[in-house]
N, C-alpha and C. Protein backbone atom coordinates (compact mmCIF):
# COMPACT_ATOMS: atom_id res chain seq x y z
N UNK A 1 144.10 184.91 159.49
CA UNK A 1 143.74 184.95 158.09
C UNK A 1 142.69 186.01 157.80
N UNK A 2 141.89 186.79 158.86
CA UNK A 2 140.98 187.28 158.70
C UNK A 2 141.38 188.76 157.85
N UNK A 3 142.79 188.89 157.98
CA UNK A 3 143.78 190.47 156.85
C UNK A 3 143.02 189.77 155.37
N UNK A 4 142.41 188.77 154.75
CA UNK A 4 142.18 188.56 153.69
C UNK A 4 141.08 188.08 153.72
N UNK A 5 140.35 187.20 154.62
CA UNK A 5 138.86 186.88 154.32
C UNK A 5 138.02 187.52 155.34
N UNK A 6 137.25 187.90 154.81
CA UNK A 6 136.38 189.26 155.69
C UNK A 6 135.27 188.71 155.78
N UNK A 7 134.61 189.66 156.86
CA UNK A 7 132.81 188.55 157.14
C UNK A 7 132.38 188.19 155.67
N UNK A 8 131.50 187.25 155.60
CA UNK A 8 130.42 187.23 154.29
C UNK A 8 131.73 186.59 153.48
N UNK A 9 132.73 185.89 153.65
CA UNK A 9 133.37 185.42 152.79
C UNK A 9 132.93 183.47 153.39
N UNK A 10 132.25 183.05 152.20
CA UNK A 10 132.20 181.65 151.85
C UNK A 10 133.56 180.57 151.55
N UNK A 11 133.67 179.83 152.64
CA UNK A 11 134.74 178.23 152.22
C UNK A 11 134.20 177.92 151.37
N UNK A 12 135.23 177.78 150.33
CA UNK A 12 134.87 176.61 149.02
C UNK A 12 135.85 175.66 149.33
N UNK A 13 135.64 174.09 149.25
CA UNK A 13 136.18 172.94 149.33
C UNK A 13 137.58 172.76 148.27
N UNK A 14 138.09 172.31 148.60
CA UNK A 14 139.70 172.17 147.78
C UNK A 14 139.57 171.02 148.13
N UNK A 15 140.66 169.89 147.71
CA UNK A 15 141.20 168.91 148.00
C UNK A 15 142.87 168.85 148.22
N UNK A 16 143.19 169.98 149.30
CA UNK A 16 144.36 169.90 150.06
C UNK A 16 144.47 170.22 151.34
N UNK A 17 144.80 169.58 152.18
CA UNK A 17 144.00 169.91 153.26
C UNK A 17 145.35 170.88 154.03
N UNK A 18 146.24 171.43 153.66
CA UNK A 18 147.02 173.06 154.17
C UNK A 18 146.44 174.01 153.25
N UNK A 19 145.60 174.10 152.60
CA UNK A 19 144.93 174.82 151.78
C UNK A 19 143.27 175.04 152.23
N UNK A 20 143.40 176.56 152.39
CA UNK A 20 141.93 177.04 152.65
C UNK A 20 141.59 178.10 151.58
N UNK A 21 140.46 177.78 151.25
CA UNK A 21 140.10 178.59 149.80
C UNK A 21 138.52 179.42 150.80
N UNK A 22 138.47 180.98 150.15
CA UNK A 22 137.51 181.33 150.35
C UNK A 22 136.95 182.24 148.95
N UNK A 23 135.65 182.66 149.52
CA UNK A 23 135.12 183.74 148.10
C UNK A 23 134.01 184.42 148.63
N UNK A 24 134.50 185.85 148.15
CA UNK A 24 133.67 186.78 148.86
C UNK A 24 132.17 186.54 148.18
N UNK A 25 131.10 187.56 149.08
CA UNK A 25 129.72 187.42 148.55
C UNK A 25 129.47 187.55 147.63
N UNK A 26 129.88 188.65 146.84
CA UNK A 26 130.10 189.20 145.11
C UNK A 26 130.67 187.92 144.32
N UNK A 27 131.36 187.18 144.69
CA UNK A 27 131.83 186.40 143.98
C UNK A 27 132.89 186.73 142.57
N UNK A 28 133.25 187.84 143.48
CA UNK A 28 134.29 188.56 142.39
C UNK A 28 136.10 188.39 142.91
N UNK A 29 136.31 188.22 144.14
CA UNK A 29 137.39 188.05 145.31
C UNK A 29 136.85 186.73 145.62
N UNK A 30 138.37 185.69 145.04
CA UNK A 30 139.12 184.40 146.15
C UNK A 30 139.72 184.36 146.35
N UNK A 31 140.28 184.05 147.75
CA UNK A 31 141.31 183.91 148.55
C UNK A 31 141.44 183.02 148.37
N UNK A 32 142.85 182.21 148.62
CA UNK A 32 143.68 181.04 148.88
C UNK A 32 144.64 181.32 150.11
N UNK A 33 144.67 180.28 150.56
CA UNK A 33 145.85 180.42 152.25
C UNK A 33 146.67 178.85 152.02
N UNK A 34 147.41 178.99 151.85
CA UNK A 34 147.90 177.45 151.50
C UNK A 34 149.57 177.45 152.67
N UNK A 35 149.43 176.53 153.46
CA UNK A 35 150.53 176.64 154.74
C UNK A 35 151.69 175.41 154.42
N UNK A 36 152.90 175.82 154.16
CA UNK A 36 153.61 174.79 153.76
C UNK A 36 154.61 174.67 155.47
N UNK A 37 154.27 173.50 156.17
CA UNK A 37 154.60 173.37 157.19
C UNK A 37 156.43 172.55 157.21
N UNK A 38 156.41 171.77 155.80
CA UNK A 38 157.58 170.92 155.81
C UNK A 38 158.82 172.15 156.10
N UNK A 39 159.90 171.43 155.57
CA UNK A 39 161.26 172.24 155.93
C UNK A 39 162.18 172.05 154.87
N UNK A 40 161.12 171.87 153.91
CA UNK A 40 161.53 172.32 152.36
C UNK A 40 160.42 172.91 151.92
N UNK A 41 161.00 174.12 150.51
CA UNK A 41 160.48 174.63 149.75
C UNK A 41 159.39 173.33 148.86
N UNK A 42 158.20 173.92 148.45
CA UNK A 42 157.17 173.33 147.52
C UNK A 42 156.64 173.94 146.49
N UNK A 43 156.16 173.20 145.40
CA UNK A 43 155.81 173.64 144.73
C UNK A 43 154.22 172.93 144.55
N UNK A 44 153.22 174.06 144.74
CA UNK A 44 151.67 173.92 144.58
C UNK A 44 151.32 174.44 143.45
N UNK A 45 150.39 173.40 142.66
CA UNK A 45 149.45 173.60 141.76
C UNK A 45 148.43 174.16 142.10
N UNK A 46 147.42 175.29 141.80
CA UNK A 46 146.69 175.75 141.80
C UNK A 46 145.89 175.57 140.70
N UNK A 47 144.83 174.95 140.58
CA UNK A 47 143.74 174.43 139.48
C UNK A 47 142.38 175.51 139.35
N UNK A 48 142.10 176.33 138.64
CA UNK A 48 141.25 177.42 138.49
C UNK A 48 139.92 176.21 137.37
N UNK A 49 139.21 175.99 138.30
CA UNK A 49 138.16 175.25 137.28
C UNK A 49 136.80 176.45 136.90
N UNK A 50 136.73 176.50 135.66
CA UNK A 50 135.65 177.92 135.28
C UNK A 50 135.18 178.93 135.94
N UNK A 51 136.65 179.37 135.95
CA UNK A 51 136.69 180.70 136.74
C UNK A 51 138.01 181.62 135.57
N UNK A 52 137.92 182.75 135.19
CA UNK A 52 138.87 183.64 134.81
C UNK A 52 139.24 184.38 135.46
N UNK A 53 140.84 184.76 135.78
CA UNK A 53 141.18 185.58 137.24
C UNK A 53 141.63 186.82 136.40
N UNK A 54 141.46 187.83 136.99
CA UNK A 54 142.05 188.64 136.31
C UNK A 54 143.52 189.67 136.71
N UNK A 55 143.13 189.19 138.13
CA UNK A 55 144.51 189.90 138.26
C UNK A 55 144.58 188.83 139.78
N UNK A 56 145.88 189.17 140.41
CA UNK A 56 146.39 188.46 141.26
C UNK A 56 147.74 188.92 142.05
N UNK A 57 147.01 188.77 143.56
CA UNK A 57 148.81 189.26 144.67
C UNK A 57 148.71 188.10 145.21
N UNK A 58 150.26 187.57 145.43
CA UNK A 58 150.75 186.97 146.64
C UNK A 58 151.44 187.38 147.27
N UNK A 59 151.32 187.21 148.52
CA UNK A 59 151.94 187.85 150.18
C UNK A 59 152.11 186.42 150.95
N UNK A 60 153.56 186.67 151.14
CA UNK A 60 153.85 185.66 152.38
C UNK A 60 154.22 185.72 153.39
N UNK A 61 153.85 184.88 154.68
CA UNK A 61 154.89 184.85 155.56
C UNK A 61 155.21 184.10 156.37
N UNK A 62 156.67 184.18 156.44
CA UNK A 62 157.88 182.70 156.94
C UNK A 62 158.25 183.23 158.22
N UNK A 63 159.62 182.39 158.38
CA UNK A 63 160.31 182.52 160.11
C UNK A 63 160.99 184.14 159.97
N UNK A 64 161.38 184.23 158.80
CA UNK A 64 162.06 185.70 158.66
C UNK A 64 161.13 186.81 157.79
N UNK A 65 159.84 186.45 157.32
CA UNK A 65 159.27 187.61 156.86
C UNK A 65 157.95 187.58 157.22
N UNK A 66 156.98 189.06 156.85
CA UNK A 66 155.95 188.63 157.52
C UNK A 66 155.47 190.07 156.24
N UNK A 67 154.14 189.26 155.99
CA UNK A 67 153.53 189.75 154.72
C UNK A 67 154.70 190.43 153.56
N UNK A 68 155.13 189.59 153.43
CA UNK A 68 156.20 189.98 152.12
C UNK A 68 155.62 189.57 150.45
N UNK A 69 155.54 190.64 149.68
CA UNK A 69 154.40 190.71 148.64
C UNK A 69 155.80 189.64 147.53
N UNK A 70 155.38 188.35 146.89
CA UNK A 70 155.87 187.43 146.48
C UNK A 70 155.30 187.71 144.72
N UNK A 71 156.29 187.98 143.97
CA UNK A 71 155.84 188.27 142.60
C UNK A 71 155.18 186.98 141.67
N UNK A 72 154.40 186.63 141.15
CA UNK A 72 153.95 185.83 140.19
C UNK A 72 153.18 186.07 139.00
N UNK A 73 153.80 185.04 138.23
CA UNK A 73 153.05 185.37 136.73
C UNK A 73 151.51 184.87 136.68
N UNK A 74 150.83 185.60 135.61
CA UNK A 74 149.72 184.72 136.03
C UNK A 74 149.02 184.72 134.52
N UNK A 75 149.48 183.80 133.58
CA UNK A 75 149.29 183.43 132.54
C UNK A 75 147.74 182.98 132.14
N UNK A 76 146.64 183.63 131.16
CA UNK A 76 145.61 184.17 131.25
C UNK A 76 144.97 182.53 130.57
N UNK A 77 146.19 182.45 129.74
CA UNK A 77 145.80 180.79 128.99
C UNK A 77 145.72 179.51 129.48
N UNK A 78 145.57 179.91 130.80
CA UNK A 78 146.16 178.36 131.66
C UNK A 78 145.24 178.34 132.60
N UNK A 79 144.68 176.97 132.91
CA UNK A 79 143.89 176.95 133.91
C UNK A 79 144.41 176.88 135.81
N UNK A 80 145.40 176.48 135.31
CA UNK A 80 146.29 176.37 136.42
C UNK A 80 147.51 177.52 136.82
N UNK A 81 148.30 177.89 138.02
CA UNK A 81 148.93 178.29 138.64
C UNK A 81 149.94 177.45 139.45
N UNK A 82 151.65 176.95 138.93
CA UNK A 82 152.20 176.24 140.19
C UNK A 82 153.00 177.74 140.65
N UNK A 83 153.46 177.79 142.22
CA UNK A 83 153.68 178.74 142.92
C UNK A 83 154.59 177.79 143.93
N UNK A 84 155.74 178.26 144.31
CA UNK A 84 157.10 177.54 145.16
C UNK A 84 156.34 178.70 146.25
N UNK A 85 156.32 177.53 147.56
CA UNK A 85 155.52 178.18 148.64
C UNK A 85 157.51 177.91 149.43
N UNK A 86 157.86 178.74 150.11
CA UNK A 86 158.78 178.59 151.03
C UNK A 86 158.73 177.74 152.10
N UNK A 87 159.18 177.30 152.78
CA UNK A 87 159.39 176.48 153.83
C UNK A 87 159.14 176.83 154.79
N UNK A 88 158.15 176.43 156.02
CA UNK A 88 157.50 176.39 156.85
C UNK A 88 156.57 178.19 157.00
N UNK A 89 156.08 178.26 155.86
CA UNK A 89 155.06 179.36 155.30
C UNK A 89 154.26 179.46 155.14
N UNK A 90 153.25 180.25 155.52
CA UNK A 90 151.60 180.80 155.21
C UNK A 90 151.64 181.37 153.95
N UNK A 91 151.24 181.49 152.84
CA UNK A 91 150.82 182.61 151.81
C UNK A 91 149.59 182.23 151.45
N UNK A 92 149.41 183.47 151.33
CA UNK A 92 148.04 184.57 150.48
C UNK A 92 148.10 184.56 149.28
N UNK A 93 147.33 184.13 148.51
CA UNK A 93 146.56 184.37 146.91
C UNK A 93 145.57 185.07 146.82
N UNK A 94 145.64 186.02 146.66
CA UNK A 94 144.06 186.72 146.65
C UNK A 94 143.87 186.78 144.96
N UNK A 95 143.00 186.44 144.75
CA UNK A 95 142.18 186.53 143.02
C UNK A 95 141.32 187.21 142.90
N UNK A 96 141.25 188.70 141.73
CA UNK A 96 140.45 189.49 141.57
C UNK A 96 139.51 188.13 140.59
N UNK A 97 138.72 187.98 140.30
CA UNK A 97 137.83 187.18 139.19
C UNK A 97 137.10 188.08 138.68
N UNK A 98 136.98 187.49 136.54
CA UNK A 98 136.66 188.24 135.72
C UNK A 98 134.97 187.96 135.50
N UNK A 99 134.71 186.40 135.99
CA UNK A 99 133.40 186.20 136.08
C UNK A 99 133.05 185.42 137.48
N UNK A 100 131.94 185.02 137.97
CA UNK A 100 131.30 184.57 138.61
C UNK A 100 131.47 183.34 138.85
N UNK A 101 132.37 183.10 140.52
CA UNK A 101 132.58 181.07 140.50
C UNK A 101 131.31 180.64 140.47
């Protein structure tokens, strides 16, 4: 995981436990790593509590791909994000943020 969280990047607590959230020192960059181990596709909610993102990549990778850049919308009015994680998959959320978690 370290291709996305770099020294000086802080764990922030989630309540999912295939989900690791980090945030750089600036507090301008969060990562998300969320590992869908089942052997079906999922769909994760992502809950943005007073934070504005401003822009956003996802990159995944499964049994057949490996960092494959995964397109998503990322609707500015919503506090939330759901995202279909593939089946037995690692992906990357990285979040530029517009203010300060």
């Amino acid at each position: 995981f370290s291709h996305f969280i770099k020294k000086g990047f802080t764990f922030v607590e989630n309540d999912n436990q295939n989900v690791l959230t980090a945030i750089s020192p600036d507090k301008k960059v969060m990562v998300i790593v969320a590992v869908n181990l089942d052997t079906i596709q999922k769909n994760y909610t992502i809950k943005f509590k007073n934070i504005k993102v401003e822009r956003m990549s996802c990159t995944r990778t499964s049994e057949n791909e490996d960092f494959v850049s995964v397109p998503q919308t990322l609707n500015e009015s919503t506090e939330r994000l759901t995202v279909l994680f593939k089946e037995k998959s690692v992906n990357f959320i990285v979040l530029s943020l517009k203010n300060s978690y």
